[in-house]
PDB file of N, CA and C in Angstrom:
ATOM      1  N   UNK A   1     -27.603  -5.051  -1.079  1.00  0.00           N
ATOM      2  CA  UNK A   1     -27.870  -6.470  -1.142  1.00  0.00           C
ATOM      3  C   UNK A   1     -26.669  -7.233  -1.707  1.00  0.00           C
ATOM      4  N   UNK A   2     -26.211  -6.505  -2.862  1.00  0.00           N
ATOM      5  CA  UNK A   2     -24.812  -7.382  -3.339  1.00  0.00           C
ATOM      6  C   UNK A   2     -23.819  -7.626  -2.189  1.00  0.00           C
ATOM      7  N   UNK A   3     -23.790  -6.321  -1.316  1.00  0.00           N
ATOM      8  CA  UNK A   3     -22.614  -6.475  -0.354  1.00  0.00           C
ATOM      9  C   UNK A   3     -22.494  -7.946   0.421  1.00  0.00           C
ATOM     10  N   UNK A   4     -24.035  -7.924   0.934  1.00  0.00           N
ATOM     11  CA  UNK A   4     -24.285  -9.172   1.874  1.00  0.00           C
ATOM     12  C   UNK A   4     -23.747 -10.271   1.517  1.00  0.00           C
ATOM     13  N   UNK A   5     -23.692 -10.736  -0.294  1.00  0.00           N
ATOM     14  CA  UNK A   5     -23.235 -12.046  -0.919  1.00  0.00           C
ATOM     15  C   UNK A   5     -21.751 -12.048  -0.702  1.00  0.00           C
ATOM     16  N   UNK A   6     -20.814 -10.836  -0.808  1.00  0.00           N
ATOM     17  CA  UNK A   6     -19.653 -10.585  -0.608  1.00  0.00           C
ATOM     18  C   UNK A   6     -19.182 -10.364  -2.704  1.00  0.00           C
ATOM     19  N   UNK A   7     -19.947  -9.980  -3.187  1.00  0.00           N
ATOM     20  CA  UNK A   7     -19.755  -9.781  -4.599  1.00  0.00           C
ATOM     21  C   UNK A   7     -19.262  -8.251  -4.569  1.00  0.00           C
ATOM     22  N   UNK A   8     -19.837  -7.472  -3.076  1.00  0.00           N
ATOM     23  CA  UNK A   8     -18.856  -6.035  -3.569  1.00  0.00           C
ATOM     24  C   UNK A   8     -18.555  -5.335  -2.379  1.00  0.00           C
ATOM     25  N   UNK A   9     -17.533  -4.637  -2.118  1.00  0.00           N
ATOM     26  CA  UNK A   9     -16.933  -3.943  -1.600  1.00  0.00           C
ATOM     27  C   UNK A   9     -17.621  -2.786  -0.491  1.00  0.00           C
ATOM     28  N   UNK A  10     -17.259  -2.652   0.211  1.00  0.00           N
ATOM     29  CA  UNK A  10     -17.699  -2.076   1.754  1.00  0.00           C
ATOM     30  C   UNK A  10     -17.598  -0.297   0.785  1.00  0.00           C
ATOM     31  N   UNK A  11     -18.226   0.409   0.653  1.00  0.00           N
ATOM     32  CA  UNK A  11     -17.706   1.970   0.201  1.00  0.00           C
ATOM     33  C   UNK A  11     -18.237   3.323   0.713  1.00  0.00           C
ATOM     34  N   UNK A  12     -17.585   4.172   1.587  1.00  0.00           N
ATOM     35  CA  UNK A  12     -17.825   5.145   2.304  1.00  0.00           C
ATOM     36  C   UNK A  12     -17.534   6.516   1.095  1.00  0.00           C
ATOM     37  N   UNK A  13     -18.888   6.996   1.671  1.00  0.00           N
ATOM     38  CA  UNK A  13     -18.263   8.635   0.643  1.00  0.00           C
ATOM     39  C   UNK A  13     -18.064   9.240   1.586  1.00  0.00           C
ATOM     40  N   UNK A  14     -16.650  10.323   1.375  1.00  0.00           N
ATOM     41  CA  UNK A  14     -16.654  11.435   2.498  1.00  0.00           C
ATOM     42  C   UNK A  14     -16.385  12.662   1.823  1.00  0.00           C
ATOM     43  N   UNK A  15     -16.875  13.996   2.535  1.00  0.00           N
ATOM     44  CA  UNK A  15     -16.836  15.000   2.440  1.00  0.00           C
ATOM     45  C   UNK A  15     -15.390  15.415   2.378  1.00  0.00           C
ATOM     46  N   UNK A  16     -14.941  15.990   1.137  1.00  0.00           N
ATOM     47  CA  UNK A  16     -13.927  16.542   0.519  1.00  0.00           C
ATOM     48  C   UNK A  16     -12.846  17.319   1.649  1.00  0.00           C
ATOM     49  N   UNK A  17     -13.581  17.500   2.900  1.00  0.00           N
ATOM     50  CA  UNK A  17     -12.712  18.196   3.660  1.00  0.00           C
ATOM     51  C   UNK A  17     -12.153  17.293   4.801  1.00  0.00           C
ATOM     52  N   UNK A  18     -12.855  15.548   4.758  1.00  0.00           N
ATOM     53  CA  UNK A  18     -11.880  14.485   5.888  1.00  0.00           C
ATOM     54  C   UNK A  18     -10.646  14.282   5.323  1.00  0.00           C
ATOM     55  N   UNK A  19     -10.725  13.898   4.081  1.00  0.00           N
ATOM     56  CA  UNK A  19      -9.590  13.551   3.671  1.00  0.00           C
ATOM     57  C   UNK A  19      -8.399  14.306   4.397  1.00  0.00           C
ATOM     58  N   UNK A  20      -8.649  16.137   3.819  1.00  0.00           N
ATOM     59  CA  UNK A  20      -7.671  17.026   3.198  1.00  0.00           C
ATOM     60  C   UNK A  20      -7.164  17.106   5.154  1.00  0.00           C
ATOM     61  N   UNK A  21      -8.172  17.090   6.292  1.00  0.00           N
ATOM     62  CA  UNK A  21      -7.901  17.036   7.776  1.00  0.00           C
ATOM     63  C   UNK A  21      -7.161  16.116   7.964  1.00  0.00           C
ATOM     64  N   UNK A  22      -7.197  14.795   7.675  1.00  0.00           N
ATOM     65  CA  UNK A  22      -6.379  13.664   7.961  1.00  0.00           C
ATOM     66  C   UNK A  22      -5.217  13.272   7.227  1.00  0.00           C
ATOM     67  N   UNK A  23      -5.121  14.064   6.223  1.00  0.00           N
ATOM     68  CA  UNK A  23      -3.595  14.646   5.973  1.00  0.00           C
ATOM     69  C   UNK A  23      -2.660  15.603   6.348  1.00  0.00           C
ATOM     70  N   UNK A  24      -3.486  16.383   6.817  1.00  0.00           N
ATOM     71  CA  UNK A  24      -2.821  17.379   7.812  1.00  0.00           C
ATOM     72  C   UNK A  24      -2.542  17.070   9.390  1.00  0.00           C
ATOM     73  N   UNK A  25      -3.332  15.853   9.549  1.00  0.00           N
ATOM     74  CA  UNK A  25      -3.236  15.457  11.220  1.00  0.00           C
ATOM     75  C   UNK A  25      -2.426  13.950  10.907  1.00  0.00           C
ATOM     76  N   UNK A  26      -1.724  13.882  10.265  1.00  0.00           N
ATOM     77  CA  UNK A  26      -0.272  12.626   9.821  1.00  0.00           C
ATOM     78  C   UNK A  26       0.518  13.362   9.457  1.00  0.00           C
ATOM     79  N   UNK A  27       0.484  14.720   9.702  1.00  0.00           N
ATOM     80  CA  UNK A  27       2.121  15.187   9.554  1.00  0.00           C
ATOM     81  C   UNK A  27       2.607  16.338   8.051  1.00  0.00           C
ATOM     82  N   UNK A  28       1.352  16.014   7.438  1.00  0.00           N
ATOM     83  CA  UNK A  28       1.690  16.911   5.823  1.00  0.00           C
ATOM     84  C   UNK A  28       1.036  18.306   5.718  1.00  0.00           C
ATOM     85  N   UNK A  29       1.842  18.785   4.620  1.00  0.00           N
ATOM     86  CA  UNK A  29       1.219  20.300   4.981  1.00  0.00           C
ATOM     87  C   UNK A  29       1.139  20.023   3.046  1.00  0.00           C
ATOM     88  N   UNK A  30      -0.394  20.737   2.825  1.00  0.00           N
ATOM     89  CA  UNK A  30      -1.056  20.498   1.544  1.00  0.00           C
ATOM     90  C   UNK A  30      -0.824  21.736   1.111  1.00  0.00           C
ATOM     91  N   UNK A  31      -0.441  21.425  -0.249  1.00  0.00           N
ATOM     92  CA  UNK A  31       0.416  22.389  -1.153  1.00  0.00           C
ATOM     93  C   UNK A  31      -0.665  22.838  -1.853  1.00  0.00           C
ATOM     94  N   UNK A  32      -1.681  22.106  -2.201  1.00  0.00           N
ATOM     95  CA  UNK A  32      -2.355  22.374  -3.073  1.00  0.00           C
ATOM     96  C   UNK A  32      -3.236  20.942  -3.655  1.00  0.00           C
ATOM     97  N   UNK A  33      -5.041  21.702  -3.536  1.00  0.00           N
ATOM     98  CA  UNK A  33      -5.570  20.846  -3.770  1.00  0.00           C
ATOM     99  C   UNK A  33      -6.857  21.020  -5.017  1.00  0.00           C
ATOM    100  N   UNK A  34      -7.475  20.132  -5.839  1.00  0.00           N
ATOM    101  CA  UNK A  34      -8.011  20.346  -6.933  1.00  0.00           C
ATOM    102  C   UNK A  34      -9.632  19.013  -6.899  1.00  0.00           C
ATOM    103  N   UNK A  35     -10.507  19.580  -7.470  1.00  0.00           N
ATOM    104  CA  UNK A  35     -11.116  18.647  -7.950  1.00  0.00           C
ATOM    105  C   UNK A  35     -11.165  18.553  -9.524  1.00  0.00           C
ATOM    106  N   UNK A  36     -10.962  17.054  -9.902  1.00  0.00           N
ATOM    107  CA  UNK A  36     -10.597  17.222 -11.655  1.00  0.00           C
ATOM    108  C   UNK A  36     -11.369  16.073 -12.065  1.00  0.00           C
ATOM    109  N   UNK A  37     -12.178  15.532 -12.779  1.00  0.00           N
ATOM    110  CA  UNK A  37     -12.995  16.901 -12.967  1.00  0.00           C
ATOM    111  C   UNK A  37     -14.049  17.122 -11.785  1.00  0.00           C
ATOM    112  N   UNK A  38     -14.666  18.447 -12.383  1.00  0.00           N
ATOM    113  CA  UNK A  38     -15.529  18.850 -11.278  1.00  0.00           C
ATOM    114  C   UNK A  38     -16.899  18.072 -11.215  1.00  0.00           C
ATOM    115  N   UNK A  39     -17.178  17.691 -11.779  1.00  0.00           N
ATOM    116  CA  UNK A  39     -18.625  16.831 -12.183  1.00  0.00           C
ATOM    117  C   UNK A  39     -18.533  15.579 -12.540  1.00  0.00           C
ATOM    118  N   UNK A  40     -18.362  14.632 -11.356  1.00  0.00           N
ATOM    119  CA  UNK A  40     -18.360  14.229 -10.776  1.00  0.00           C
ATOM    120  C   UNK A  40     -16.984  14.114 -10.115  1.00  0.00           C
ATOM    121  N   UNK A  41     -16.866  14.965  -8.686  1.00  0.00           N
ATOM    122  CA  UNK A  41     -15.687  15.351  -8.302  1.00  0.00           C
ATOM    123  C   UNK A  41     -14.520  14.231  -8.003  1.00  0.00           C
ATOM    124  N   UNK A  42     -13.418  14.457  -8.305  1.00  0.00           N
ATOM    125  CA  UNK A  42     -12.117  13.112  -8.666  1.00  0.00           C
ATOM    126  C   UNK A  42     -11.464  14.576  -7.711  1.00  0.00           C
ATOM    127  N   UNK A  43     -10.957  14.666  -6.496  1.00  0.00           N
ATOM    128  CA  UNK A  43     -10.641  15.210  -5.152  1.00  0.00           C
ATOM    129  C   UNK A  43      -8.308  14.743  -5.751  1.00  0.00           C
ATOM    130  N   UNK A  44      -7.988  15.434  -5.816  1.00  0.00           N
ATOM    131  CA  UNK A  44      -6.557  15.597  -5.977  1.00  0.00           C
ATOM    132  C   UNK A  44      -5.914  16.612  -5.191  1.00  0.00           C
ATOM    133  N   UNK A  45      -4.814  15.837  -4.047  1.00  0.00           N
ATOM    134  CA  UNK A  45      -4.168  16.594  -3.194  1.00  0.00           C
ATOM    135  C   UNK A  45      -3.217  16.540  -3.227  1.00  0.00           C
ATOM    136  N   UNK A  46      -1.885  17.457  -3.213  1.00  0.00           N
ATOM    137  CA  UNK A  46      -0.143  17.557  -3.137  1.00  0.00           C
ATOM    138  C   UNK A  46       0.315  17.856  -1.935  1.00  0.00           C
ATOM    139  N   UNK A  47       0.895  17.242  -1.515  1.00  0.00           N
ATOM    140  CA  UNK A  47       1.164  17.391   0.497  1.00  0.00           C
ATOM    141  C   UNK A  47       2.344  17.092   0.300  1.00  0.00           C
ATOM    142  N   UNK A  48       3.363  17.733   1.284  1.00  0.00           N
ATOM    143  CA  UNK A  48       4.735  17.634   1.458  1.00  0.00           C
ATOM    144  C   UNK A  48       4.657  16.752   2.799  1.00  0.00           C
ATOM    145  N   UNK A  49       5.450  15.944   3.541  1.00  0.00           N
ATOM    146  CA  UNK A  49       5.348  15.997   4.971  1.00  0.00           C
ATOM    147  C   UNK A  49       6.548  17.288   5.331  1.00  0.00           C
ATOM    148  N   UNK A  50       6.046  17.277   6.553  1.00  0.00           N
ATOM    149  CA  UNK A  50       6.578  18.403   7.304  1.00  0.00           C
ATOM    150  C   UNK A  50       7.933  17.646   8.452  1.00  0.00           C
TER     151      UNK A  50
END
């Protein structure tokens, strides 16, 4: 309901593994990835491009 007034922000959750695909399909190769913390997962990725 807030959204409708424009008081908040459009917000998609995605599964930990679109991200880590759509960094790999722009060119980067992931060095290494973490969730920190785990409860309630904060998703941290290190990608080189290639």
């Amino acid at each position: 309901m807030i959204r409708l007034t424009g008081k908040a922000p459009f917000v998609r959750f995605l599964r930990i593994a679109d991200p880590d695909r759509a960094i790999e399909e722009a060119g980067f190769e992931i060095i290494e990835t973490g969730d920190y913390p785990a409860s309630p997962p904060g998703h941290f990725v290190v990608a080189r491009r290639l």
